[in-house]
C-alpha atoms as a PDB file:
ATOM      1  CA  UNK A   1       0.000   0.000   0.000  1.00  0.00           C
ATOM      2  CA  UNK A   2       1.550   3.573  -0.678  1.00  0.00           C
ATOM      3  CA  UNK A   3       1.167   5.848   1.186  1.00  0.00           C
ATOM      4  CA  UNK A   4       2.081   9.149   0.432  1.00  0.00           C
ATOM      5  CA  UNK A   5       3.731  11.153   3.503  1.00  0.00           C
ATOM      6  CA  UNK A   6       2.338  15.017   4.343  1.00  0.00           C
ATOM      7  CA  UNK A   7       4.836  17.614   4.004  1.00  0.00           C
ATOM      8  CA  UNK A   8       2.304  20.336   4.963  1.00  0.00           C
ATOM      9  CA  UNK A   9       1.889  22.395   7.988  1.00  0.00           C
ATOM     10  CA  UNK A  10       4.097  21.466  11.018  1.00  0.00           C
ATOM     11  CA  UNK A  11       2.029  18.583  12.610  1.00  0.00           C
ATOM     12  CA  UNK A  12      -0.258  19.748  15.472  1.00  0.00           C
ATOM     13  CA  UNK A  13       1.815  17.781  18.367  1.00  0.00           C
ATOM     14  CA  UNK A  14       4.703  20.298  17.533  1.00  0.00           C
ATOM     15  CA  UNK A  15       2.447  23.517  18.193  1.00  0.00           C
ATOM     16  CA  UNK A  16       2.285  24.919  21.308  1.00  0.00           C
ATOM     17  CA  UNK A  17      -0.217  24.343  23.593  1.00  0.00           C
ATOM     18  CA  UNK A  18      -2.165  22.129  20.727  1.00  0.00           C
ATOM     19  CA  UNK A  19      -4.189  19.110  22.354  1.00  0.00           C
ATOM     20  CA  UNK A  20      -1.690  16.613  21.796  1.00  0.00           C
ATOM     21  CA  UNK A  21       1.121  18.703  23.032  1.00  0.00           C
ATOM     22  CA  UNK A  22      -0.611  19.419  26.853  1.00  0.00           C
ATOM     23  CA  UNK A  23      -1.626  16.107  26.564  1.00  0.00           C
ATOM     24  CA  UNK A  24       1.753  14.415  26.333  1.00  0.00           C
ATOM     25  CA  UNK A  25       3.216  17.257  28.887  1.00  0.00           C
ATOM     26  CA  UNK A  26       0.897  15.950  31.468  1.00  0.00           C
ATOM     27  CA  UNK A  27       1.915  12.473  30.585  1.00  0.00           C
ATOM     28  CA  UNK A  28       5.994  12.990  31.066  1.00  0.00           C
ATOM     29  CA  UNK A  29       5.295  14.882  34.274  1.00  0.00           C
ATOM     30  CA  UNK A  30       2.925  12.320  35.938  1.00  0.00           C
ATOM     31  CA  UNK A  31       3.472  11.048  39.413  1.00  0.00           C
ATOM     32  CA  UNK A  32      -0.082   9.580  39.713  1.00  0.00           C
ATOM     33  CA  UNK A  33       1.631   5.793  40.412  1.00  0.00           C
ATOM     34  CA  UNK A  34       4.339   5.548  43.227  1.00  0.00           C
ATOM     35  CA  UNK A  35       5.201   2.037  42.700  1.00  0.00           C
ATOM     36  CA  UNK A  36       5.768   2.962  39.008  1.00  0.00           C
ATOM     37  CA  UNK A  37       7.616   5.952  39.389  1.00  0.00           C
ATOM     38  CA  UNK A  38      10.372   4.634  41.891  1.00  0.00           C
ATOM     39  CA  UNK A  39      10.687   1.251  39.653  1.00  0.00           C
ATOM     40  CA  UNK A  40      11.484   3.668  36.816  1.00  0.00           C
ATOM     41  CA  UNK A  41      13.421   6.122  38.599  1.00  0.00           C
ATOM     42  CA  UNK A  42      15.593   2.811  39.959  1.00  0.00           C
ATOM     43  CA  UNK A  43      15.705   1.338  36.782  1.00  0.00           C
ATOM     44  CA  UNK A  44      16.954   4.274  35.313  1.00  0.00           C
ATOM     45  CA  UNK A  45      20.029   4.707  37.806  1.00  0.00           C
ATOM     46  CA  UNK A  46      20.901   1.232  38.053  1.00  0.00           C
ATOM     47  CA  UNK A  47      20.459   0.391  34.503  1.00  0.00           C
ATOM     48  CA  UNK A  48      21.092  -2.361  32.236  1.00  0.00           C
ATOM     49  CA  UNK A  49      24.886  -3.140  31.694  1.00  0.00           C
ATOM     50  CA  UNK A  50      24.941  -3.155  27.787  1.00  0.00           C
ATOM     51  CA  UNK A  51      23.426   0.686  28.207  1.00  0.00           C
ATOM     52  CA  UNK A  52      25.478   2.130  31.059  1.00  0.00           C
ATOM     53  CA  UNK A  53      26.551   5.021  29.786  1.00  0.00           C
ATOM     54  CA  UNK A  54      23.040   5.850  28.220  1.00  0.00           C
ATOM     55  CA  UNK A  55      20.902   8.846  29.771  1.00  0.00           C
ATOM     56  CA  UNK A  56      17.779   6.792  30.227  1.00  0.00           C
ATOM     57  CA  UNK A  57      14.658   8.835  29.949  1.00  0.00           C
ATOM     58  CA  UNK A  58      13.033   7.211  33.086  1.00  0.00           C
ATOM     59  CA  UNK A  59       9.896   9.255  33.125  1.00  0.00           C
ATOM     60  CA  UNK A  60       6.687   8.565  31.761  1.00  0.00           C
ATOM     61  CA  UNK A  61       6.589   7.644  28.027  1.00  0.00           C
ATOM     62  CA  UNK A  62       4.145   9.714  25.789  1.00  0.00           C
ATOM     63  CA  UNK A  63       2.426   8.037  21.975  1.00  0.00           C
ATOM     64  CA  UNK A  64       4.218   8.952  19.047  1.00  0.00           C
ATOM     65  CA  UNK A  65       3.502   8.779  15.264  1.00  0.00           C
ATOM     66  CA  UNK A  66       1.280  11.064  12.719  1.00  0.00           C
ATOM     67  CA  UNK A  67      -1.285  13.427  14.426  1.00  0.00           C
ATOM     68  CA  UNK A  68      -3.330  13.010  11.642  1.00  0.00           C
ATOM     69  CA  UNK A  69      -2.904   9.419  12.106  1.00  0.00           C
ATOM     70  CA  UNK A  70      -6.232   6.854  11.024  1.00  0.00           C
ATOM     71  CA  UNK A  71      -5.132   3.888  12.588  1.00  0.00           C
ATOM     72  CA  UNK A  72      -4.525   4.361  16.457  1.00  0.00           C
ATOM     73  CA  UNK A  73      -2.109   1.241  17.949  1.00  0.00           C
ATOM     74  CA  UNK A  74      -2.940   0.671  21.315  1.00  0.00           C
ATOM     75  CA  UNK A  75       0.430  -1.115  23.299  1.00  0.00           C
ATOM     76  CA  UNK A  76       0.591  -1.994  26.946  1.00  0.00           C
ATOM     77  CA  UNK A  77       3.782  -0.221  28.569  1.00  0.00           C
ATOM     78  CA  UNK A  78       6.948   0.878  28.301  1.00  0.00           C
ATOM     79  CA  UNK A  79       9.702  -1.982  28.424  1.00  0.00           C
ATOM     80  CA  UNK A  80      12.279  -1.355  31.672  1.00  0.00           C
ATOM     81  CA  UNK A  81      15.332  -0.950  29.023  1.00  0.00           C
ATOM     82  CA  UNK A  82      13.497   0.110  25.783  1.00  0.00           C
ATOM     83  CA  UNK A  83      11.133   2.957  26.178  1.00  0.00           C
ATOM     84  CA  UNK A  84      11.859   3.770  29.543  1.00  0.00           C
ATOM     85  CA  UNK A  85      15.724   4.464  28.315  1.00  0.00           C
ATOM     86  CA  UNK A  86      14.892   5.910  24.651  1.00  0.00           C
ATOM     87  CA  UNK A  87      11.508   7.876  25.876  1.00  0.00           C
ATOM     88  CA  UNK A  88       9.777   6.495  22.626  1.00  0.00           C
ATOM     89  CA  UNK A  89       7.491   3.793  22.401  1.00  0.00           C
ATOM     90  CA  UNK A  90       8.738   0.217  21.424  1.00  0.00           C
ATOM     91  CA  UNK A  91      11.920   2.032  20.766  1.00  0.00           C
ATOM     92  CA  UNK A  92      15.537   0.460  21.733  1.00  0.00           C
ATOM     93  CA  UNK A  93      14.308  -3.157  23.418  1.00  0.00           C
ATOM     94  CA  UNK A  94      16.825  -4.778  21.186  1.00  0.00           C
ATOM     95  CA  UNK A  95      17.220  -6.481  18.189  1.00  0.00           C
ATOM     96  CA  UNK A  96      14.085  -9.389  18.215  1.00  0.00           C
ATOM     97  CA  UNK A  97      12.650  -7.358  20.460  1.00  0.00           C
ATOM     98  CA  UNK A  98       8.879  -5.890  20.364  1.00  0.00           C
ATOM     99  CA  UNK A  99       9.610  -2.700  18.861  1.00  0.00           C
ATOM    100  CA  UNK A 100      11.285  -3.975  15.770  1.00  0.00           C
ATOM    101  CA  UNK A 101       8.838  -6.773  15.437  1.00  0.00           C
ATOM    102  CA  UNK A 102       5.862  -4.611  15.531  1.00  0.00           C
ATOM    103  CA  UNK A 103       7.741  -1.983  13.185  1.00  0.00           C
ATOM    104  CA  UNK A 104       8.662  -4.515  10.570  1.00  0.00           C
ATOM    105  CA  UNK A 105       4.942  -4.910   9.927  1.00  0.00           C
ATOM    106  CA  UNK A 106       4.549  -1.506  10.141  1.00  0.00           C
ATOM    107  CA  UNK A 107       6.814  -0.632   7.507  1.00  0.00           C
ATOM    108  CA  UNK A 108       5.655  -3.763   5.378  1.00  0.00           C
ATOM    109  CA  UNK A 109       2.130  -2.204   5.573  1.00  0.00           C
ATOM    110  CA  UNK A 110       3.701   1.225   4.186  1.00  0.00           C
ATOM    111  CA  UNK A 111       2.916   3.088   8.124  1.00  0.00           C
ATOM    112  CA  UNK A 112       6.465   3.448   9.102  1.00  0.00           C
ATOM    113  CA  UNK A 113       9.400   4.610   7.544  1.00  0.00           C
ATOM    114  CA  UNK A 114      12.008   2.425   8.721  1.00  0.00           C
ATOM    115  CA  UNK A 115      11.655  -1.584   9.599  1.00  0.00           C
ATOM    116  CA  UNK A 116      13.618  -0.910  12.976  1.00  0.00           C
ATOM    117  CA  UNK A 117      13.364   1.508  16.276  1.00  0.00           C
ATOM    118  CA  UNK A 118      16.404   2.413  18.383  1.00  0.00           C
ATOM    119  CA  UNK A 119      16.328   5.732  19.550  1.00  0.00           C
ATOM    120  CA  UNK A 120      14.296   8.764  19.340  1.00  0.00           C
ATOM    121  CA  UNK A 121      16.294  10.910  17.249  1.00  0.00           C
ATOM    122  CA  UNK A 122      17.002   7.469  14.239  1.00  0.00           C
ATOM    123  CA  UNK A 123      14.705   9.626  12.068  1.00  0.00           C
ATOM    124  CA  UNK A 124      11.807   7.146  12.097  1.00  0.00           C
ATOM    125  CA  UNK A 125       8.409   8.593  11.048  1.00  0.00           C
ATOM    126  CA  UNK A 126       5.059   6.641  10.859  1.00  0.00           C
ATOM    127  CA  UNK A 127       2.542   7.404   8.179  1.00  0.00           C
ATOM    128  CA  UNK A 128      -1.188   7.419   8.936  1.00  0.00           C
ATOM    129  CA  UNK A 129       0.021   5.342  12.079  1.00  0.00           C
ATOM    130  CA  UNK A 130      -0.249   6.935  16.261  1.00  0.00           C
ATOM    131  CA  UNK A 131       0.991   4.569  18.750  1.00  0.00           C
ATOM    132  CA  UNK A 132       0.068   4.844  22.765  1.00  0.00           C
ATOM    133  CA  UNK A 133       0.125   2.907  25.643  1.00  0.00           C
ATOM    134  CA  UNK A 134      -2.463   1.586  27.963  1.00  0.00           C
ATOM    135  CA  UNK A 135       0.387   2.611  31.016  1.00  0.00           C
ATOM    136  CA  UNK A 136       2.728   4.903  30.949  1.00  0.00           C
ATOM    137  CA  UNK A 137       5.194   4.096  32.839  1.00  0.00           C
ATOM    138  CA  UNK A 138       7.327   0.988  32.694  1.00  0.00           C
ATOM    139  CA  UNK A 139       5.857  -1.411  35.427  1.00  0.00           C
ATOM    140  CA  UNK A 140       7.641  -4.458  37.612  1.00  0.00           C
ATOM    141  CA  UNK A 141       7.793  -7.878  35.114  1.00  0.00           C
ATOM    142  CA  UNK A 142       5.851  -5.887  32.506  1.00  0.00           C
ATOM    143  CA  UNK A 143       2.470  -6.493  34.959  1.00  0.00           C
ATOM    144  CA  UNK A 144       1.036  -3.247  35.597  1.00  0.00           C
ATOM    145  CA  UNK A 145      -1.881  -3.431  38.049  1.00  0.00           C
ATOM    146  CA  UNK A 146      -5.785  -2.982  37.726  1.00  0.00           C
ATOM    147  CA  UNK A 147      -5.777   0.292  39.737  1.00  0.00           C
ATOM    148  CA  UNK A 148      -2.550   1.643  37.486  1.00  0.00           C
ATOM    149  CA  UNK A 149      -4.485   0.695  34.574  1.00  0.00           C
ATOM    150  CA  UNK A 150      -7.477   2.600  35.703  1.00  0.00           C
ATOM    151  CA  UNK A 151      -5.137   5.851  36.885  1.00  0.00           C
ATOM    152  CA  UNK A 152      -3.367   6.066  33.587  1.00  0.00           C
ATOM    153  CA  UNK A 153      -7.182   6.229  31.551  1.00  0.00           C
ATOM    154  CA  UNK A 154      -6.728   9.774  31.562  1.00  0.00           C
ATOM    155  CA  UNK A 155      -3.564   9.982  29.251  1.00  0.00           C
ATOM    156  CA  UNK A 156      -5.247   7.552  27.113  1.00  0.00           C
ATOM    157  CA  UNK A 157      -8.346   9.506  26.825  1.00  0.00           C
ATOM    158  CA  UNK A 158      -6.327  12.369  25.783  1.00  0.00           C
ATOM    159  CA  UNK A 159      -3.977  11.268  23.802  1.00  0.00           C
ATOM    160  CA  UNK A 160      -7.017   9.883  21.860  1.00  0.00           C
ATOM    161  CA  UNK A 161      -8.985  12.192  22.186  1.00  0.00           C
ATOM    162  CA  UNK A 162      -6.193  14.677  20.276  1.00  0.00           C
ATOM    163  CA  UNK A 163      -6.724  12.164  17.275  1.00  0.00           C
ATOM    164  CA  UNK A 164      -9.254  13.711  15.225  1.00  0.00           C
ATOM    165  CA  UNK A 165      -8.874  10.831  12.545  1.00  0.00           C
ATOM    166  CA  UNK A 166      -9.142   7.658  14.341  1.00  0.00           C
ATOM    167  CA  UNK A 167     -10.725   5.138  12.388  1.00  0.00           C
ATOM    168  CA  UNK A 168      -9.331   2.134  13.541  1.00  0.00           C
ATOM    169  CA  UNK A 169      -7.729   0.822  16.689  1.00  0.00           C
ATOM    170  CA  UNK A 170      -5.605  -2.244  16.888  1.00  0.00           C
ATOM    171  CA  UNK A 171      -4.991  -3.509  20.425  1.00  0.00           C
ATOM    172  CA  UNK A 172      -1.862  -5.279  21.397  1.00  0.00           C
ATOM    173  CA  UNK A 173      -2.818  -7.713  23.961  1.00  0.00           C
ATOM    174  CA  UNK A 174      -5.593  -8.285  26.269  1.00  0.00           C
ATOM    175  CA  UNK A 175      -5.297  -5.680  28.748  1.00  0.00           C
ATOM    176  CA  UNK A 176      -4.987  -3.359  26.159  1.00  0.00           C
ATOM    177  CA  UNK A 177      -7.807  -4.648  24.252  1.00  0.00           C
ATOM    178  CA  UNK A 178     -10.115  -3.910  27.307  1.00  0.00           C
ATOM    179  CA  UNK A 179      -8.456  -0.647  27.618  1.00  0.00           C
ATOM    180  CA  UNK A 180     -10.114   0.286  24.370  1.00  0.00           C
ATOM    181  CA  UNK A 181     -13.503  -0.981  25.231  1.00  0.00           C
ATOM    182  CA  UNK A 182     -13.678   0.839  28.456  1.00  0.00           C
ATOM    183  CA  UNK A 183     -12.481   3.949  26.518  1.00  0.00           C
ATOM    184  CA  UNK A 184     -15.286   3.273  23.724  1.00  0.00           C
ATOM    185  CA  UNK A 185     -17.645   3.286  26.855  1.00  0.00           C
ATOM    186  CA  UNK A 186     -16.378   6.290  28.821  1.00  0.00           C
ATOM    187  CA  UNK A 187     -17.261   8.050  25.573  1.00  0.00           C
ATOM    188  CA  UNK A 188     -20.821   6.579  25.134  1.00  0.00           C
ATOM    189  CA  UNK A 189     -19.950   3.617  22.809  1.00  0.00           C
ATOM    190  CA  UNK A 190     -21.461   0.410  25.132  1.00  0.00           C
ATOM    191  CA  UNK A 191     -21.079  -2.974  23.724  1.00  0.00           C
ATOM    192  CA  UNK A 192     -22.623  -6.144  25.443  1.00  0.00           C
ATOM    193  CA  UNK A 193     -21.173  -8.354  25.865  1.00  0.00           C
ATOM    194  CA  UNK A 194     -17.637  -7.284  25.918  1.00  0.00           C
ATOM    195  CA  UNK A 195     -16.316  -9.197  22.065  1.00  0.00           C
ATOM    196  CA  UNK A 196     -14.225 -11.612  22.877  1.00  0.00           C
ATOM    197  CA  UNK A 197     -10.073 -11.110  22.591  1.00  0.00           C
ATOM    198  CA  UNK A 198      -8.592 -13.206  19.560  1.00  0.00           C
ATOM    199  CA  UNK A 199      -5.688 -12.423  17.119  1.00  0.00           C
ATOM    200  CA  UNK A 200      -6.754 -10.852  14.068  1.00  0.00           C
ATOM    201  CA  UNK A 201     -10.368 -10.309  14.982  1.00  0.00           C
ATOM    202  CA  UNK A 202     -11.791  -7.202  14.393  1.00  0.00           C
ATOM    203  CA  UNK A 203     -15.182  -5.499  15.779  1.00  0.00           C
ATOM    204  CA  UNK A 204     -17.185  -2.448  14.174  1.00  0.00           C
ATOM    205  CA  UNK A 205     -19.494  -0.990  16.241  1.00  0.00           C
ATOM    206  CA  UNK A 206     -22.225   2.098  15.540  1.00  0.00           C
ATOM    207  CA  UNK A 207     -20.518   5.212  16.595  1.00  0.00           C
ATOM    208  CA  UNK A 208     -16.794   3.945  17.182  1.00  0.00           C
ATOM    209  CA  UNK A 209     -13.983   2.990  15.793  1.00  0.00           C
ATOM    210  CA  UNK A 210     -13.081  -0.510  14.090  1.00  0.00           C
ATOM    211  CA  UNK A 211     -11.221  -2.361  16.625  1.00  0.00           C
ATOM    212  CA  UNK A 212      -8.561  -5.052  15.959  1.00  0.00           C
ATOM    213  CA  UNK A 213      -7.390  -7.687  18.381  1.00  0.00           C
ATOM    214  CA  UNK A 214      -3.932  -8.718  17.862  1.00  0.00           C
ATOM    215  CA  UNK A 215      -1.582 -11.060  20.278  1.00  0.00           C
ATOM    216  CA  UNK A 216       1.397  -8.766  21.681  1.00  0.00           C
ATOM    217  CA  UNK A 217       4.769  -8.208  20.206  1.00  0.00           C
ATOM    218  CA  UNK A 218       6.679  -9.350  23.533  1.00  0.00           C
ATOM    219  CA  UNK A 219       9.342 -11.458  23.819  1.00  0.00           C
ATOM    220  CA  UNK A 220       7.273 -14.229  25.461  1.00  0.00           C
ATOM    221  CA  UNK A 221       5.084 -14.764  22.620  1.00  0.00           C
ATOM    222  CA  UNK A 222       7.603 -14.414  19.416  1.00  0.00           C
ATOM    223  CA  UNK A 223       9.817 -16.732  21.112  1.00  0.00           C
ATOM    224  CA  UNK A 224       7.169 -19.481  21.908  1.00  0.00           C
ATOM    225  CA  UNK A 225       5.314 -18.714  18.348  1.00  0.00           C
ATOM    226  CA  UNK A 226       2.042 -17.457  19.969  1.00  0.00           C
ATOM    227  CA  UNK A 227       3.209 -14.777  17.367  1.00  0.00           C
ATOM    228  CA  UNK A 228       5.226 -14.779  14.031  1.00  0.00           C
ATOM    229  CA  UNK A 229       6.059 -12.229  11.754  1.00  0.00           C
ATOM    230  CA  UNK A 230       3.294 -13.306   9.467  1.00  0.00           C
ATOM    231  CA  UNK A 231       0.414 -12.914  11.886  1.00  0.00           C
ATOM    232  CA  UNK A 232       1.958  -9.175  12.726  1.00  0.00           C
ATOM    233  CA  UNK A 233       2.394  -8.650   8.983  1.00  0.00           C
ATOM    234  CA  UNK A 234      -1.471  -9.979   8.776  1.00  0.00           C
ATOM    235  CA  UNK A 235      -2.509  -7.424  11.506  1.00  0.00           C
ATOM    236  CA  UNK A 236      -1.533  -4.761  10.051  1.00  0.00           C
ATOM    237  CA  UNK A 237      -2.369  -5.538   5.938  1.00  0.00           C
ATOM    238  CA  UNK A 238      -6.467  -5.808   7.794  1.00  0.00           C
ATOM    239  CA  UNK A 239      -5.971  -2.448   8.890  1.00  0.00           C
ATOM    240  CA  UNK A 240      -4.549  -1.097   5.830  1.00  0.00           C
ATOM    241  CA  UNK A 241      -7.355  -2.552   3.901  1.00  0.00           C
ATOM    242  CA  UNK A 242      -9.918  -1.115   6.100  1.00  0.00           C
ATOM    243  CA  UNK A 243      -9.258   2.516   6.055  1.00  0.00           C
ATOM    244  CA  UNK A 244     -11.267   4.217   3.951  1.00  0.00           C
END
């Protein structure tokens, strides 16, 4: 699919004081989760020994990708060493790790730029492509709790809600997957029963967005084959096909 890249106006996110711009602000200077913020914080002073002599970012990690973006990626958090060091989503966890998974099907779907993310300033753009995360913060085994989930629904909300051209969400993961359904019914969209999480499934309902299900890029599951390169490819070629 091409897809042609804007070259307009600068993009909303980089105007001051635009809605995407005080909504990531009050995402970097959250302090809503204690338990989150000193694992961070920690984290990012002990650090990992193949980056110890990186500035890690250690602060809540904002989305990133096209303001104008149609198709709204929905992870779960930042990884201790990869987006908690770079400060970009599924940026710098390594090579085979879920950032360059997820962007290889990006960028065989013609949304990103590049097939790999290491650091914020690689020159990676995504095309028609936003990607957020259900926490902000990177949490203790990668398990973030119910009550984080439920404090960090206000970054999500507006993030989103600074997306005027949402027309598709895929969710990475279960917990992410019900992030979006409780989102759909904060703002009025009620589906029941909840539809069911599977890979590849999607869900269009009156006066939302479609909403893809798709099994998450982590290690765990693209070592064990829960989920190949194909299926991620596969996620991502739906979504394509659905924009209109």
């Amino acid at each position: 699919m091409a897809i042609r890249v804007r070259k307009s106006a600068p993009p909303p996110h980089h105007r001051v004081n635009s809605p995407l711009a005080v909504a990531q602000e009050q995402i970097v200077t959250c302090e809503r989760c204690r338990r989150l913020r000193e694992y961070c914080q920690r984290i990012a002073t002990l650090k990992k020994a193949a980056h110890r002599d990186d500035v890690y970012w250690g602060r809540p990690v904002p989305g990133f990708g096209d303001p104008l973006a149609r198709v709204l990626i929905l992870g779960l958090a930042p990884a201790a060493h990869g987006a908690n060091r770079t400060g970009r989503v599924f940026t710098g966890d390594g090579g085979g790790g879920s950032g360059d998974f997820l962007m290889r099907a990006l960028h065989e779907n013609g949304f990103a730029s590049a097939p790999v993310s290491q650091r914020r300033d690689d020159g990676l753009t995504l095309t028609d492509a936003f990607i957020a995360a259900t926490v902000r913060c990177a949490p203790p085994d990668n398990k973030p709790t119910p009550a984080e989930v439920l404090a960090c629904r206000v970054h999500l909300d507006a993030e989103w809600d600074a997306l005027p051209r949402v027309q598709i969400v895929v969710a990475l993961g279960r917990i992410s997957f019900d992030a979006c359904w409780a989102r759909l019914a904060r703002r009025g969209v009620l589906v029941r029963p909840r539809p069911p999480f599977a890979h590849c499934a999607e869900y269009k309902v009156s006066g939302g967005p479609l909403v893809i299900g798709s099994y998450h890029p982590s290690r765990q599951n693209t070592n064990t084959g829960l989920l190949t390169a194909v299926m991620m490819h596969d996620v991502f070629a739906l979504a394509a096909a659905r924009l209109r």
